[in-house]
Every structure is written in structure tokens, then in C-alpha cells.
N, C-alpha and C. Protein backbone atom coordinates (compact mmCIF):
# COMPACT_ATOMS: atom_id res chain seq x y z
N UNK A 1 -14.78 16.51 -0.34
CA UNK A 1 -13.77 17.02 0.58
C UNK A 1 -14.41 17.33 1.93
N UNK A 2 -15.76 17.87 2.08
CA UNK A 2 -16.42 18.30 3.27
C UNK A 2 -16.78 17.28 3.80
N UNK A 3 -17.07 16.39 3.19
CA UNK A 3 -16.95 14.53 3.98
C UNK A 3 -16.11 14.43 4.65
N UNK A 4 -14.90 14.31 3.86
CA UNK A 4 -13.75 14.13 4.69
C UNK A 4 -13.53 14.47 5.81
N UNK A 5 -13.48 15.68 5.66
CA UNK A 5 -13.39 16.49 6.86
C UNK A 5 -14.34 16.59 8.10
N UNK A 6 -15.56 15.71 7.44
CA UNK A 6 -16.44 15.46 8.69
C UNK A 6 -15.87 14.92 9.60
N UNK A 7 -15.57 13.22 8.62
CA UNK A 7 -14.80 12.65 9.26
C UNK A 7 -13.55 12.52 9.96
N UNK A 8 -13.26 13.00 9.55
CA UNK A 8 -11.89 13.17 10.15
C UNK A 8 -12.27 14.51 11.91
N UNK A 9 -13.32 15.38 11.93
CA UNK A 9 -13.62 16.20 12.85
C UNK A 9 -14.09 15.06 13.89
N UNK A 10 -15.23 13.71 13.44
CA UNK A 10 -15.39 12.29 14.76
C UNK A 10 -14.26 11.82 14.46
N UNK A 11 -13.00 11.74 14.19
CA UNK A 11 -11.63 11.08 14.47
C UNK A 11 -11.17 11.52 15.35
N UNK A 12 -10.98 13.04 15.25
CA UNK A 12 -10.18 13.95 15.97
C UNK A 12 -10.96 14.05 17.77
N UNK A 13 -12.32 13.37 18.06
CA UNK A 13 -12.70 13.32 19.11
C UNK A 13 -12.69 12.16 19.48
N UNK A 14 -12.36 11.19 18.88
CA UNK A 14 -11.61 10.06 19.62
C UNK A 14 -10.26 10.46 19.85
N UNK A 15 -9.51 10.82 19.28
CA UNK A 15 -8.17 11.69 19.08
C UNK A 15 -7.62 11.89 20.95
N UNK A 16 -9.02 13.06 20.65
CA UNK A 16 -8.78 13.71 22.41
C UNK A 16 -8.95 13.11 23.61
N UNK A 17 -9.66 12.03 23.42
CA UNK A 17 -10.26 11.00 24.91
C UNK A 17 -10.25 9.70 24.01
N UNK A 18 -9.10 8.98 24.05
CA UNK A 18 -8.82 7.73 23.08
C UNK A 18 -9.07 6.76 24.15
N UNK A 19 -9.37 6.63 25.38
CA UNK A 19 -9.80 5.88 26.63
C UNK A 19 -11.38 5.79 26.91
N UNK A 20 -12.35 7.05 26.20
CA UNK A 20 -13.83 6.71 26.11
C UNK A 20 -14.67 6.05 25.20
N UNK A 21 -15.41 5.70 25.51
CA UNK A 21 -16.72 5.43 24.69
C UNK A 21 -17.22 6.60 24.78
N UNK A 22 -17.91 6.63 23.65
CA UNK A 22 -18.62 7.60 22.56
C UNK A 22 -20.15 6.85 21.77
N UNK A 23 -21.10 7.49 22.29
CA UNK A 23 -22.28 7.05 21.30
C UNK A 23 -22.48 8.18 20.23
N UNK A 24 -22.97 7.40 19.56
CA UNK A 24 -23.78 8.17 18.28
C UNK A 24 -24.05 9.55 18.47
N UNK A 25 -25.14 9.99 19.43
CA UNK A 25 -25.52 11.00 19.73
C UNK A 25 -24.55 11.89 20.47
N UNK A 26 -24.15 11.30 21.15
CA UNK A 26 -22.86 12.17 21.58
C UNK A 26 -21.89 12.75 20.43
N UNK A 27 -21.35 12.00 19.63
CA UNK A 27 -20.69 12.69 18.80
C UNK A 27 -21.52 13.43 17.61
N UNK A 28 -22.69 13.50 17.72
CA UNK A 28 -23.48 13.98 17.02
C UNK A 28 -23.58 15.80 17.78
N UNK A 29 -23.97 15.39 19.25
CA UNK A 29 -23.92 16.79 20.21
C UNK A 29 -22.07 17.37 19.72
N UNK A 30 -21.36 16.56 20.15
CA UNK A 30 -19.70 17.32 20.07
C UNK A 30 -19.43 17.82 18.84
N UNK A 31 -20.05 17.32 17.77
CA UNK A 31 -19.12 17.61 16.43
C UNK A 31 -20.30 18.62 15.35
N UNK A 32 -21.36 18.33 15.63
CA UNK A 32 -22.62 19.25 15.05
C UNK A 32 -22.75 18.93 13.68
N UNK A 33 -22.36 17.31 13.40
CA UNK A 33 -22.32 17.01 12.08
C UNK A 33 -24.16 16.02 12.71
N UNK A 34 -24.50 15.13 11.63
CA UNK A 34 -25.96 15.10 11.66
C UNK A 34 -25.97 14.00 12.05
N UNK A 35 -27.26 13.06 12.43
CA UNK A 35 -27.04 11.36 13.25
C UNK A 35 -26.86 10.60 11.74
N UNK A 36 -27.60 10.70 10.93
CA UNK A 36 -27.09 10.25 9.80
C UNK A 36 -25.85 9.92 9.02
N UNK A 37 -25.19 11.33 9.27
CA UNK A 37 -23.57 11.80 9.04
C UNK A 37 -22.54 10.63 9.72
N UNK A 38 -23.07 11.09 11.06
CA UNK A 38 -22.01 10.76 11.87
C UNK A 38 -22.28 9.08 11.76
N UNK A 39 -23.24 8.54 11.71
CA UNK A 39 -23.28 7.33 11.47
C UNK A 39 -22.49 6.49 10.43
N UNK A 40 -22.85 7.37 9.51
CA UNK A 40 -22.01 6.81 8.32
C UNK A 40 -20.34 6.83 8.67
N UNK A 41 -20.50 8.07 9.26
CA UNK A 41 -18.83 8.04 9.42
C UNK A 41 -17.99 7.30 10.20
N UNK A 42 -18.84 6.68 11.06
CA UNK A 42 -18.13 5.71 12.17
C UNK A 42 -18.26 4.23 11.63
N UNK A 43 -19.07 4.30 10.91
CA UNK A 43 -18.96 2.79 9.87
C UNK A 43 -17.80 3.24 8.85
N UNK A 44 -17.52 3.95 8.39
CA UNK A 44 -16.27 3.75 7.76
C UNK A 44 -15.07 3.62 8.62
N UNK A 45 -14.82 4.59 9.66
CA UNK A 45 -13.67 4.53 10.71
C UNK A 45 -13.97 3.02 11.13
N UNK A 46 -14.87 2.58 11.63
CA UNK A 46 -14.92 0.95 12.06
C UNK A 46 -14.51 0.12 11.04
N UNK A 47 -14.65 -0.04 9.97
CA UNK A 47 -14.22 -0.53 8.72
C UNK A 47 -12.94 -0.84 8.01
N UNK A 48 -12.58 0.38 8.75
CA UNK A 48 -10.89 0.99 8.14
C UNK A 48 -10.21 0.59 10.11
N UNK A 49 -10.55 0.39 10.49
CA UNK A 49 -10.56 -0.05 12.06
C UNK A 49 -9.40 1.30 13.17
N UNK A 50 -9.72 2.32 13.10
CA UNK A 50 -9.82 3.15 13.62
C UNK A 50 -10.72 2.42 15.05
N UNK A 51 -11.95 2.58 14.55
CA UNK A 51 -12.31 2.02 16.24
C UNK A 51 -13.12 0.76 16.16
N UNK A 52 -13.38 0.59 17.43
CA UNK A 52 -14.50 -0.78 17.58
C UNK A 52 -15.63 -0.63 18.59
N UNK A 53 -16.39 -1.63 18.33
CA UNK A 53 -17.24 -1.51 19.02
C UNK A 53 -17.41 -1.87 20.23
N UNK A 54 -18.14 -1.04 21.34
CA UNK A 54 -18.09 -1.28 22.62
C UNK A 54 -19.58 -1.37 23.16
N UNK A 55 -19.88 -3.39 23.61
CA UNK A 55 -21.47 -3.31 23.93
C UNK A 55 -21.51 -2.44 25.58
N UNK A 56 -22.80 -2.91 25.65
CA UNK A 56 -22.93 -2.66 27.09
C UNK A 56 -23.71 -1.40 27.26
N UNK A 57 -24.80 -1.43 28.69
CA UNK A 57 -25.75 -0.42 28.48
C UNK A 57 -26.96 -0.66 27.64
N UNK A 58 -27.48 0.11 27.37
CA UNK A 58 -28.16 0.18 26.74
C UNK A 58 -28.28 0.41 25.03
N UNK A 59 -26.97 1.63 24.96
CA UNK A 59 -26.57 1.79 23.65
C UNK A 59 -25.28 1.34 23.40
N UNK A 60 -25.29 0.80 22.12
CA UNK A 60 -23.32 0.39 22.05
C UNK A 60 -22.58 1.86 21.57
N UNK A 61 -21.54 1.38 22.14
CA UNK A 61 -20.64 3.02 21.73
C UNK A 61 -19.66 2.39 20.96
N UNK A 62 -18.54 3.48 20.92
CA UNK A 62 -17.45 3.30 20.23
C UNK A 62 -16.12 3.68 20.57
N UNK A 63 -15.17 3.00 20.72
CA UNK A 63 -13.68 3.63 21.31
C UNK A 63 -12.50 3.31 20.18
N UNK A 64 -11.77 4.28 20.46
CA UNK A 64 -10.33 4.38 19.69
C UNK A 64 -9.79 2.82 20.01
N UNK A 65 -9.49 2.82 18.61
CA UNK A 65 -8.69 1.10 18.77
C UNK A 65 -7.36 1.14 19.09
N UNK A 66 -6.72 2.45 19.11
CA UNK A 66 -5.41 2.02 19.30
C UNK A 66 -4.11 1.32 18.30
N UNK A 67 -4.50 0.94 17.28
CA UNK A 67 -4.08 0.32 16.21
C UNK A 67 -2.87 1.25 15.73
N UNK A 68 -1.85 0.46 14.89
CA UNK A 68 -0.51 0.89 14.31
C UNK A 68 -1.06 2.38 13.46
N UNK A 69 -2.39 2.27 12.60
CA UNK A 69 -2.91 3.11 11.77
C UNK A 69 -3.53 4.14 12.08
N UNK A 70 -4.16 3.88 13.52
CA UNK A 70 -5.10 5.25 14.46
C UNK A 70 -3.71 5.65 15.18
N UNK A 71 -2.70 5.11 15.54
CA UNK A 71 -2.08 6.07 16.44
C UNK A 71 -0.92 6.57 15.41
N UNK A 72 -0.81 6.36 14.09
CA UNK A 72 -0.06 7.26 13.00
C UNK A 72 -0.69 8.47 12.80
N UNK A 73 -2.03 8.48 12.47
CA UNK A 73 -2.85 9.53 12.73
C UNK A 73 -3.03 10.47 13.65
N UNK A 74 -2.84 9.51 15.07
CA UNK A 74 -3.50 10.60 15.91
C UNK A 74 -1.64 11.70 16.34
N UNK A 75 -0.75 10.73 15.96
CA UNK A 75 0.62 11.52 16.36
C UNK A 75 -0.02 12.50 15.26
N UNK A 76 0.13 12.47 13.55
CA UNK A 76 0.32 13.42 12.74
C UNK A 76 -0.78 14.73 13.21
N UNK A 77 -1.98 14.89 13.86
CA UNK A 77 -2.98 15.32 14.20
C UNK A 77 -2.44 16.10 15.65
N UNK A 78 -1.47 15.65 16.33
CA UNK A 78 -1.30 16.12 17.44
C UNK A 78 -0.19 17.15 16.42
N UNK A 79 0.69 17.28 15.67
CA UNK A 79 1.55 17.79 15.01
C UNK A 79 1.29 18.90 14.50
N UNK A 80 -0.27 18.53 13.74
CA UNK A 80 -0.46 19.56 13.10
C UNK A 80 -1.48 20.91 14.09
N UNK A 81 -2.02 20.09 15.24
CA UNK A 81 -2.05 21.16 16.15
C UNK A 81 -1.18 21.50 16.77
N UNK A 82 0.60 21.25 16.78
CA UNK A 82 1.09 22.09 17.95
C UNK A 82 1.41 22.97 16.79
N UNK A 83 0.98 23.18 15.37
CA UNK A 83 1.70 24.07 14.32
C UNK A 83 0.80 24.94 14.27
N UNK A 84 -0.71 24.36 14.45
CA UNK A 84 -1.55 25.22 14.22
C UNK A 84 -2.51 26.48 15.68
N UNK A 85 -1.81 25.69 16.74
CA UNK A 85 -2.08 27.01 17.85
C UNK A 85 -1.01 27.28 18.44
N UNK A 86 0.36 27.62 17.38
CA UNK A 86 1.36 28.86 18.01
C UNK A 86 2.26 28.57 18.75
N UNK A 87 2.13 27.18 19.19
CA UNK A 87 3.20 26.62 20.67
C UNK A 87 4.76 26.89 20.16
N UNK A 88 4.97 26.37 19.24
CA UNK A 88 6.53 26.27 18.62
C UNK A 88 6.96 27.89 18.11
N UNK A 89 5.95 28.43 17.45
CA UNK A 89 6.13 29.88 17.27
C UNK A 89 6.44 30.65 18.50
N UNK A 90 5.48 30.21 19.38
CA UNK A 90 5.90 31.02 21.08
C UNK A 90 7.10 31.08 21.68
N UNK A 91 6.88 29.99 21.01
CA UNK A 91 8.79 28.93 22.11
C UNK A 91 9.45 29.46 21.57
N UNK A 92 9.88 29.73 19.97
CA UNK A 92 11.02 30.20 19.43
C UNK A 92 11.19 31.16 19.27
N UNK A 93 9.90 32.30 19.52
CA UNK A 93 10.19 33.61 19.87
C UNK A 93 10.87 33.90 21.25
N UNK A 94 10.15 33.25 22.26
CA UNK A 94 10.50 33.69 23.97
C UNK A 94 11.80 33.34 24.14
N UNK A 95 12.59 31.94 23.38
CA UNK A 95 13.79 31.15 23.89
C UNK A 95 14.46 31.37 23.16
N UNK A 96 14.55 31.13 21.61
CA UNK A 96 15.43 31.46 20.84
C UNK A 96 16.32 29.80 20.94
N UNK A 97 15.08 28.80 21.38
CA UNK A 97 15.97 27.56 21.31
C UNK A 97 16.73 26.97 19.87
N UNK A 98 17.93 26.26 20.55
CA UNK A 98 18.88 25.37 19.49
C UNK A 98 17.85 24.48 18.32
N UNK A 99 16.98 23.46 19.46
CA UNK A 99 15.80 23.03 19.08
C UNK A 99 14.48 22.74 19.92
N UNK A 100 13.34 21.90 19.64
CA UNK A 100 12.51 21.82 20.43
C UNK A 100 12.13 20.42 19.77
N UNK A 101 12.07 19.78 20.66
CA UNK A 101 11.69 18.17 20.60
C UNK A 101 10.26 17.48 21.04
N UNK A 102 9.58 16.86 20.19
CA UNK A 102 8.55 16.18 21.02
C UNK A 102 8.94 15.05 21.48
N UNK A 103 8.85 14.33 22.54
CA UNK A 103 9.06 13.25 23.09
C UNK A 103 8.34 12.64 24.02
N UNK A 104 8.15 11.39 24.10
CA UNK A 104 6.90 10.85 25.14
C UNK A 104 6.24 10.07 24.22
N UNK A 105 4.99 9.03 25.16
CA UNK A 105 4.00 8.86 24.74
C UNK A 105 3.56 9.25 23.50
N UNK A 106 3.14 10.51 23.05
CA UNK A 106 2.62 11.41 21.70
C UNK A 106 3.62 11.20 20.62
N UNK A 107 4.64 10.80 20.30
CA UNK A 107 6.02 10.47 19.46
C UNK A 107 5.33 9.32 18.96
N UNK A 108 4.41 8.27 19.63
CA UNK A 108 4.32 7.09 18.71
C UNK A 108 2.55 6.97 18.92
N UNK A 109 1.67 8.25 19.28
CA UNK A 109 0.65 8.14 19.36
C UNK A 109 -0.31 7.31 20.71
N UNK A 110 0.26 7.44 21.97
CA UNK A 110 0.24 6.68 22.74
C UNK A 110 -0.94 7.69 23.73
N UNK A 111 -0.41 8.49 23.41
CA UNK A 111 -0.88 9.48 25.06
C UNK A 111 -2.14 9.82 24.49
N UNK A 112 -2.79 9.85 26.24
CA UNK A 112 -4.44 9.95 26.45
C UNK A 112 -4.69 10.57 26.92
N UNK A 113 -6.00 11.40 27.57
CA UNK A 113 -6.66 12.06 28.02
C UNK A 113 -5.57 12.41 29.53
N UNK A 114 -5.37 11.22 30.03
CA UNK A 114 -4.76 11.22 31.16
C UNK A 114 -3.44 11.85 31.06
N UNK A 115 -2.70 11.88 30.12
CA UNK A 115 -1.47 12.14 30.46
C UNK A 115 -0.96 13.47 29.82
N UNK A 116 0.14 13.79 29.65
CA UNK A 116 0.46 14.93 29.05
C UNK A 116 1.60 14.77 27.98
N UNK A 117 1.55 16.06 27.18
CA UNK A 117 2.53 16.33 25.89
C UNK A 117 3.92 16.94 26.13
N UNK A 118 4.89 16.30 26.47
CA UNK A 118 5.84 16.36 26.26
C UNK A 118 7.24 16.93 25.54
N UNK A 119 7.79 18.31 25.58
CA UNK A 119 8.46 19.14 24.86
C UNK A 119 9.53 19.44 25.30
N UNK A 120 10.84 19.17 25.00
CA UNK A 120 12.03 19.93 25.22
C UNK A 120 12.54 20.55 24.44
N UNK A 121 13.21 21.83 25.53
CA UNK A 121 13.40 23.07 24.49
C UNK A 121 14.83 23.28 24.76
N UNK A 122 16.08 23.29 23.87
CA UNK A 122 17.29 23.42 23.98
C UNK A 122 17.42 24.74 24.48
N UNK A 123 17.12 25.05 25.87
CA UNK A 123 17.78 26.49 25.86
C UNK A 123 17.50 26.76 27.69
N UNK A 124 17.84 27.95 28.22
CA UNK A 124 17.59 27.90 29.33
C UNK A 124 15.86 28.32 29.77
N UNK A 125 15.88 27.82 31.09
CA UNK A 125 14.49 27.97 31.39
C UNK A 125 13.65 29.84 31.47
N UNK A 126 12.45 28.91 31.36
CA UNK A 126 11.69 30.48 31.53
C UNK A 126 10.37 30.06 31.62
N UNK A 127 9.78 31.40 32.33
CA UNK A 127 8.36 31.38 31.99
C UNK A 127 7.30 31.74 31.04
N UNK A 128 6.30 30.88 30.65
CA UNK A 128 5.72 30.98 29.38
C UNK A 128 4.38 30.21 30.05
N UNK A 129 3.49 30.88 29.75
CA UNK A 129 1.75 31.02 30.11
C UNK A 129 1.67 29.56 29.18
N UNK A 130 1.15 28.50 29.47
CA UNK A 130 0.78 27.17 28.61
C UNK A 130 -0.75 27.16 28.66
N UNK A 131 -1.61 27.43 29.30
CA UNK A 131 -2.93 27.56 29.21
C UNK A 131 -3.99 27.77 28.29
N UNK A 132 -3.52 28.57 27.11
CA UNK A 132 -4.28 28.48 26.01
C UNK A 132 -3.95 27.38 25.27
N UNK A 133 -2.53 27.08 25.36
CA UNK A 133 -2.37 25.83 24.18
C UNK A 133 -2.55 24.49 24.71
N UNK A 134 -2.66 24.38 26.10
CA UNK A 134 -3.40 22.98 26.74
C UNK A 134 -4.70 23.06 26.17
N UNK A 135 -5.50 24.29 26.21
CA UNK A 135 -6.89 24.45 25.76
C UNK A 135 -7.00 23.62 24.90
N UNK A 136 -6.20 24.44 23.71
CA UNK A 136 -6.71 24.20 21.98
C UNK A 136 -6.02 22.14 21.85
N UNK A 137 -4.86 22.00 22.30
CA UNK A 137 -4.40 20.40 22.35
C UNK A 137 -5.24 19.73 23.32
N UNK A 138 -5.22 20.24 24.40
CA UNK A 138 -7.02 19.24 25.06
C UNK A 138 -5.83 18.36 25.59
N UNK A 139 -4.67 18.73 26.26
CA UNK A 139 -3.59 17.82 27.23
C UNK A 139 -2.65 18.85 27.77
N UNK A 140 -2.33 18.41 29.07
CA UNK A 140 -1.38 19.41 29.94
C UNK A 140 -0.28 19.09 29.04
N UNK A 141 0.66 20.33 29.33
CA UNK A 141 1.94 20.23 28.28
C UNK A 141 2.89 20.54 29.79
N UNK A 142 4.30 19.55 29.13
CA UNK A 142 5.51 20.13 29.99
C UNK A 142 6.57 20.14 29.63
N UNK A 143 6.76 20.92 29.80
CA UNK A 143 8.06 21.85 28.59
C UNK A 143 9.60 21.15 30.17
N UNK A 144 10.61 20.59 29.18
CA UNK A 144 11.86 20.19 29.94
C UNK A 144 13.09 21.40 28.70
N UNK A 145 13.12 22.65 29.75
CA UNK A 145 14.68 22.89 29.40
C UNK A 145 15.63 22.50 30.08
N UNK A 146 16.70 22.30 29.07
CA UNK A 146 18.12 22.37 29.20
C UNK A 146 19.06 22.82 27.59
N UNK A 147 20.00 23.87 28.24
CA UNK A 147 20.61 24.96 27.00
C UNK A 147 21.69 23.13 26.27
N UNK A 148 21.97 22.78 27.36
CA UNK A 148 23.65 21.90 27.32
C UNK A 148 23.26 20.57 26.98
N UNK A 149 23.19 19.57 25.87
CA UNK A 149 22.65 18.59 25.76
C UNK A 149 23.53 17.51 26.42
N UNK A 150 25.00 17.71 26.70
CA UNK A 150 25.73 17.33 27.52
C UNK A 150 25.24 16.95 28.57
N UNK A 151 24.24 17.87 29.54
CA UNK A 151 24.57 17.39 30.97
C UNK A 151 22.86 16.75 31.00
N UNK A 152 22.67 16.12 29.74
CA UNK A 152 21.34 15.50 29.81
C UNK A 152 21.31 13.70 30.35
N UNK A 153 20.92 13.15 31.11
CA UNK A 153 20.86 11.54 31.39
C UNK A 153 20.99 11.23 30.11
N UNK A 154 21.72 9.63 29.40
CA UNK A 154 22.05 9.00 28.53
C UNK A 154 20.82 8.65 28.17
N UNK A 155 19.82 7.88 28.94
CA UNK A 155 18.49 7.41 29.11
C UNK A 155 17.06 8.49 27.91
N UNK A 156 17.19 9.61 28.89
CA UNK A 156 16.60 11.19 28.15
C UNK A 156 17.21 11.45 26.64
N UNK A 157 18.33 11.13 26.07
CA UNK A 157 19.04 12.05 25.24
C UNK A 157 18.47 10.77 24.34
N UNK A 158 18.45 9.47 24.45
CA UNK A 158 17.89 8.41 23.67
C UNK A 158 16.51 8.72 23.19
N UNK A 159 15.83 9.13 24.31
CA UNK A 159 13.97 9.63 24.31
C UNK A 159 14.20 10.37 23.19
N UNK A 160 15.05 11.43 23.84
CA UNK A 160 14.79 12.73 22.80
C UNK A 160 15.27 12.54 20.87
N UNK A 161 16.18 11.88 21.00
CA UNK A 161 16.95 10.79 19.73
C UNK A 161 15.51 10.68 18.93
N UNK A 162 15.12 9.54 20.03
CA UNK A 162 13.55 8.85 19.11
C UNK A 162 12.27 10.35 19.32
N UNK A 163 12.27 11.06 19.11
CA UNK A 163 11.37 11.81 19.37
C UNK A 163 10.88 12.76 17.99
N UNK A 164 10.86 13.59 17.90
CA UNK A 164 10.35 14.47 16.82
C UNK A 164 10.70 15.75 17.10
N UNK A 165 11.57 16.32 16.40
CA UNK A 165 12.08 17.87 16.19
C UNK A 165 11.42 18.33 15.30
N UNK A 166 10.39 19.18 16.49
CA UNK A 166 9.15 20.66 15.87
C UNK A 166 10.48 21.65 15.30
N UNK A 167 11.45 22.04 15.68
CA UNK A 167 11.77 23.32 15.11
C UNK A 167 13.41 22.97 15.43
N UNK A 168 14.37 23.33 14.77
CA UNK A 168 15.99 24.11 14.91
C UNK A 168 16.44 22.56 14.66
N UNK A 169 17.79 21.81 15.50
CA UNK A 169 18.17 20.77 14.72
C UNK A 169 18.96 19.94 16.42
N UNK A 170 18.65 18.86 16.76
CA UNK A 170 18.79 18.67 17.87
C UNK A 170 20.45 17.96 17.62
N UNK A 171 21.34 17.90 18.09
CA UNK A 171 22.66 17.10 17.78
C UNK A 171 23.02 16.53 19.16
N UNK A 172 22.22 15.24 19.13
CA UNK A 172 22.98 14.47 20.19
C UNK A 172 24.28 13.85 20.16
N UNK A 173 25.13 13.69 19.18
CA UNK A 173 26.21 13.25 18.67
C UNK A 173 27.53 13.51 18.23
């Protein structure tokens, strides 16, 4: 099980910067698992094709492949951190929203380093400190209220359709 979880700890740092290369030693410095460890573990993720290999330089590295199977993962992984640092708990204490939707990029495992996580919250606006939970998700977040799903673009209410309801029950219909 503590294997696993090695692995899965060098997944989760491709996870966060799915646009870098990564050597050995580097994820050896980020993750504090051993060069041995981590070796092994990126031959299995390469294997199972999570990632591939990237020459060039001096040392070859390794980057997120992007694949139907790494970005099932990396959505469920983004999921289980917005459950596990409080975001949806925050929201539904401060708003008391209808629901709260993920939508964007992160819905089908897309979004990178570059971009941000995506949340609408059925209810009216407010202010709410996002700074610790950009921390712990390692991506700017931007929260879209609206109470009235009515006076939402046809375009948006489709997004939100295909999206993922963290909490309450969204009724576009």
C-alpha cells in the first residue's frame, strides 16, 4: 500500500505542472521518496503510459502524457483535493448555495499549471479569502456566482450541464 502511495505522490507532481519535465532527481528532491524508489516508479507510470519520455540536455526527463487515462486521474485527484482542503465546505457554509459546479478545463482533466479551476456557485456573490486553497490545489481558482440559473448564457448553462456538481443539485431544466 505504501508503494502505492509513493507512487501515486510522483503522479500527483506531474498532476500539478502537467506542461514540465521532471528528472529523476528532481522528483526525488520534491517528493522525498528515494532515487531508487522513484525510479522504479516512473517505469511503471511510463509503462502504464501516464508519461513519456523527454530527451534532450543532458539528462532525459519526464512529462505528463496527457492520455484519456492520466487525465481521468488527474480530474479524480483534483476532486479529491477540493474535498480534502475545505473549498466546498467553505462555500456552503458562507453561501448556503443551491449548488456548486466544477466546470472548465479540470471537468475532463485538461487544466495546467497555467490556467485556473473553475467553480460556480448557485447563489449571490460574496467575498471569500481563496488563498489558502489555491495553495493546497497549486491553481488560481474563480468562483462565477449567479443565485438565478435563468439569467445564465445558453452557451455557460451547457458548460455547467457537462461539468461536475461538488455539492446541492444543479437544475438546468
Amino acid at each position: 500500500m505504501y508503494q502505492q502511495f509513493n507512487r501515486y505522490k510522483i503522479l500527483r507532481v506531474f498532476f500539478d505542472e502537467p506542461n514540465k519535465k521532471f528528472q529523476l532527481r528532481e522528483l526525488v528532491r520534491i517528493t522525498g521518496i528515494s532515487l531508487p524508489s522513484v525510479k522504479q516508479h516512473v517505469e511503471v507510470l511510463l509503462a502504464h503510459g501516464f508519461l513519456h519520455e523527454v530527451k534532450g540536455g543532458v539528462y532525459k526527463g519526464h512529462r505528463s502524457s496527457m492520455n484519456e487515462n492520466y487525465r481521468i486521474f488527474k480530474r479524480n485527484d483534483l476532486l479529491v483535493r477540493l474535498r480534502d482542503c475545505g473549498l466546498v465546505k467553505k462555500i456552503e457554509e458562507r453561501f448556503t448555495p443551491n449548488s456548486i459546479v466544477l466546470y472548465g478545463s479540470a471537468v475532463d482533466g485538461r487544466d495546467d499549471e497555467r490556467g485556473d479551476v473553475d467553480i460556480f456557485v448557485q447563489s449571490n456573490a460574496g467575498d471569500i479569502e481563496l488563498s489558502k486553497y489555491e495553495h493546497k490545489l497549486k491553481r488560481k481558482i474563480t468562483l462565477l456566482f449567479e443565485p438565478d440559473i435563468e439569467k445564465i448564457d445558453d452557451k455557460l448553462k451547457n458548460t455547467l450541464a457537462n461539468g461536475i456538481v461538488l455539492s446541492g443539485f444543479l437544475k438546468v431544466v
